[in-house]
C-alpha atoms as a PDB file:
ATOM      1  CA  UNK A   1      54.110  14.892  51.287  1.00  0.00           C
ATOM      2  CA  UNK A   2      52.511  15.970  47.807  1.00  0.00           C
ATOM      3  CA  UNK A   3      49.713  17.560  49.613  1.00  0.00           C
ATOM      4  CA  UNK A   4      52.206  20.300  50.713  1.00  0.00           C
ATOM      5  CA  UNK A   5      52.645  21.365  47.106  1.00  0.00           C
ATOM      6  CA  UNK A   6      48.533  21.472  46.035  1.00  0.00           C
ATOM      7  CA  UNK A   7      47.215  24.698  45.997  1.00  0.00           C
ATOM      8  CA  UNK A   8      43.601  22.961  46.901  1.00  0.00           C
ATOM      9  CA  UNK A   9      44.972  20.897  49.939  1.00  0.00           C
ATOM     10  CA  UNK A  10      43.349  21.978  52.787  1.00  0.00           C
ATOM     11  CA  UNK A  11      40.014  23.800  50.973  1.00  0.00           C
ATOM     12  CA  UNK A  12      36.081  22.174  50.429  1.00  0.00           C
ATOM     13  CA  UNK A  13      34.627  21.331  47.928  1.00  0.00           C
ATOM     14  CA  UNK A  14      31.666  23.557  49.494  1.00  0.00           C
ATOM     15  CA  UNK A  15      34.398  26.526  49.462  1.00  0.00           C
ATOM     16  CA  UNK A  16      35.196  26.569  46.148  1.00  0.00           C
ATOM     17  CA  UNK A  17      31.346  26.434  45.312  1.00  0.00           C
ATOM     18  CA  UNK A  18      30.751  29.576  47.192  1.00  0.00           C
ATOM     19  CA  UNK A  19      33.928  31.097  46.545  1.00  0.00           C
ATOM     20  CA  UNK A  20      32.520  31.414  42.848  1.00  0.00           C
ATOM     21  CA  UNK A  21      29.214  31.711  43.455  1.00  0.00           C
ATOM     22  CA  UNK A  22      29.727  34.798  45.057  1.00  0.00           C
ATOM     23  CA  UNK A  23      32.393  35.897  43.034  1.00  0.00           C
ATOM     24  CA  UNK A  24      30.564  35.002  39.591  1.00  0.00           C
ATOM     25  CA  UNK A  25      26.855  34.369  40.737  1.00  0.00           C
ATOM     26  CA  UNK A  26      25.332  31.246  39.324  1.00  0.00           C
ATOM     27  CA  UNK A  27      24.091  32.386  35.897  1.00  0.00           C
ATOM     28  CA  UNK A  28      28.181  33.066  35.063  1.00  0.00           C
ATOM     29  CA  UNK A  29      29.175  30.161  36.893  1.00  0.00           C
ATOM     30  CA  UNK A  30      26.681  27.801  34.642  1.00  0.00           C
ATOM     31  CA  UNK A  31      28.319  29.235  31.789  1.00  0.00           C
ATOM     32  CA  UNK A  32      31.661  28.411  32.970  1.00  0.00           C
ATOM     33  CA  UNK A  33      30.507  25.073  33.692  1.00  0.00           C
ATOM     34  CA  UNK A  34      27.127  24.182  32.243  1.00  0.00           C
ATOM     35  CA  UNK A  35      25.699  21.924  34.220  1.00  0.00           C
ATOM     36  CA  UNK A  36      22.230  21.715  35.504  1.00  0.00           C
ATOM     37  CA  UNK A  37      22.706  22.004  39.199  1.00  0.00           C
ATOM     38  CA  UNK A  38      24.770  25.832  38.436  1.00  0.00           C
ATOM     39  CA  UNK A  39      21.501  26.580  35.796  1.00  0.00           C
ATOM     40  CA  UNK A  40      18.303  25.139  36.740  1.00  0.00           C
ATOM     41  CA  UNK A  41      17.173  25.977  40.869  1.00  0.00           C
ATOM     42  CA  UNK A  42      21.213  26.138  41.464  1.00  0.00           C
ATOM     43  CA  UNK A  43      22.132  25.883  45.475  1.00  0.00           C
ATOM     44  CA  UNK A  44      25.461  25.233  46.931  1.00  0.00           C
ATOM     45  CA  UNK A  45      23.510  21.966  48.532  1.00  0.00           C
ATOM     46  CA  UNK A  46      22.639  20.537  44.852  1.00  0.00           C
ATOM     47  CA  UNK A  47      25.687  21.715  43.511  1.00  0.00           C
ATOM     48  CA  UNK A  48      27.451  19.785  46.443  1.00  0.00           C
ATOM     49  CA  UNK A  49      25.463  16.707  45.856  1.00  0.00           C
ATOM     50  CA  UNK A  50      26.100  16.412  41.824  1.00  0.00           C
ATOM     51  CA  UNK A  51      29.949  17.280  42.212  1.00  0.00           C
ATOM     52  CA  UNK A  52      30.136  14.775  44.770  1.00  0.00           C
ATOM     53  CA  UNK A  53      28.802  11.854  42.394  1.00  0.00           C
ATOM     54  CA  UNK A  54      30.344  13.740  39.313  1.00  0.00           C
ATOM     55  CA  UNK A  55      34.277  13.091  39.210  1.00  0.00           C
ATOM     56  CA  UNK A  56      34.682  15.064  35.556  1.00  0.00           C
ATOM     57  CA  UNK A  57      32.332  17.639  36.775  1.00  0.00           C
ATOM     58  CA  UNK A  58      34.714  18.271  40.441  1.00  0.00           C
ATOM     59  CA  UNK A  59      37.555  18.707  38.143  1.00  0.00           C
ATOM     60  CA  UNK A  60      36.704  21.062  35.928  1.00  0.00           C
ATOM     61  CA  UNK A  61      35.531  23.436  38.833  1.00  0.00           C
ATOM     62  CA  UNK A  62      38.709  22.739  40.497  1.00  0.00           C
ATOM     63  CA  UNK A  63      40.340  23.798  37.599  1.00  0.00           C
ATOM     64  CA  UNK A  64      37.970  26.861  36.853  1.00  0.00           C
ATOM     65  CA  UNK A  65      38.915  27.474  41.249  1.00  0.00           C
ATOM     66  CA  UNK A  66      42.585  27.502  40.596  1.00  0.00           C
ATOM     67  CA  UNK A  67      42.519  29.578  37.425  1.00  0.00           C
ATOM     68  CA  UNK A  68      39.980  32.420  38.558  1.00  0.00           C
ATOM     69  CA  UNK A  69      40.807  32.352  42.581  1.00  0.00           C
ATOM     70  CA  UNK A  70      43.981  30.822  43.613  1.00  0.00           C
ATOM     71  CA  UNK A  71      46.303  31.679  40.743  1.00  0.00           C
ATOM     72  CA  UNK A  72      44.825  35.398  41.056  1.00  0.00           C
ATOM     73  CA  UNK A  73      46.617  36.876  42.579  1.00  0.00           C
ATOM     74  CA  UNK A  74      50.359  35.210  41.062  1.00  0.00           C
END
């Protein structure tokens, strides 16, 4: 029943990434989050990969999803 009330239940981990990526491009979105995977060779495959393994890391860019996409448009 909580899933109901997240605004990320139902969207990827791979969306987000490329939801920002094109918004931002990578050189913006490694400043947001500077980490090497958004600054050095970035890709939404090695992005994907480090988040995965990375629990602080999938949080913040959930939080930097929900700030700059979702909560847009409220």
């Amino acid at each position: 029943m909580s899933e109901i009330n997240n605004p990320l239940h139902g969207i990827t981990l791979e969306r987000m990434v490329t939801e920002l990526q094109e918004k931002y491009g990578w050189e913006h979105l490694g400043y947001l989050l500077p980490i090497n995977c958004f600054n050095h060779e970035p890709s939404v495959k090695s992005s994907l990969k480090f988040l995965r393994r990375t629990p602080w890391a999938r949080t913040k860019l959930e939080e930097i999803y929900l700030e700059r996409i979702v909560n847009k448009g409220k």
